[in-house]
Protein backbone atom coordinates (compact mmCIF):
# COMPACT_ATOMS: atom_id res chain seq x y z
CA UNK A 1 -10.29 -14.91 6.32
CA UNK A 2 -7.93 -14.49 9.31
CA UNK A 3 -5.91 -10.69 8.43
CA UNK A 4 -2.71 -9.95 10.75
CA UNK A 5 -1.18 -6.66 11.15
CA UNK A 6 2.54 -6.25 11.72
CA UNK A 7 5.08 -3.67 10.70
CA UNK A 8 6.28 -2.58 7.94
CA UNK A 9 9.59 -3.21 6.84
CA UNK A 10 11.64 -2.47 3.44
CA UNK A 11 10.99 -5.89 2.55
CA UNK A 12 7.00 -4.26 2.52
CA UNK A 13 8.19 -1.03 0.76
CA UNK A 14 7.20 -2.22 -2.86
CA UNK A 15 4.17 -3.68 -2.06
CA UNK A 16 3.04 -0.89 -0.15
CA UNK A 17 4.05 2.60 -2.44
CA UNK A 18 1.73 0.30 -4.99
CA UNK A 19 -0.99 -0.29 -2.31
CA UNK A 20 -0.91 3.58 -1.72
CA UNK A 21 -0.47 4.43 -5.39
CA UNK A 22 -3.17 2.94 -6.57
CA UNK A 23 -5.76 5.06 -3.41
CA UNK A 24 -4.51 8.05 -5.03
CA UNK A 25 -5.28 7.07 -8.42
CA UNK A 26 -8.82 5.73 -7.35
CA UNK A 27 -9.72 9.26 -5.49
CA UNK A 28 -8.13 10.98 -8.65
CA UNK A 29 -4.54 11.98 -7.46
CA UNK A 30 -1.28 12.24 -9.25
CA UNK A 31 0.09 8.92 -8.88
């Protein structure tokens, strides 16, 4: 596996509110 970073844009925004609502929902948060 080879991971890059680079930075978020609005074409990311989907993929990302998932990516972060799914670490509140695994530490128990309001999602």
């Amino acid at each position: 596996m080879n991971p890059s970073i680079h930075r978020a844009t609005l074409d990311d925004l989907d993929a990302a509110s998932r990516l972060f609502n799914a670490y509140r929902q695994f530490y128990g948060q309001r999602s």
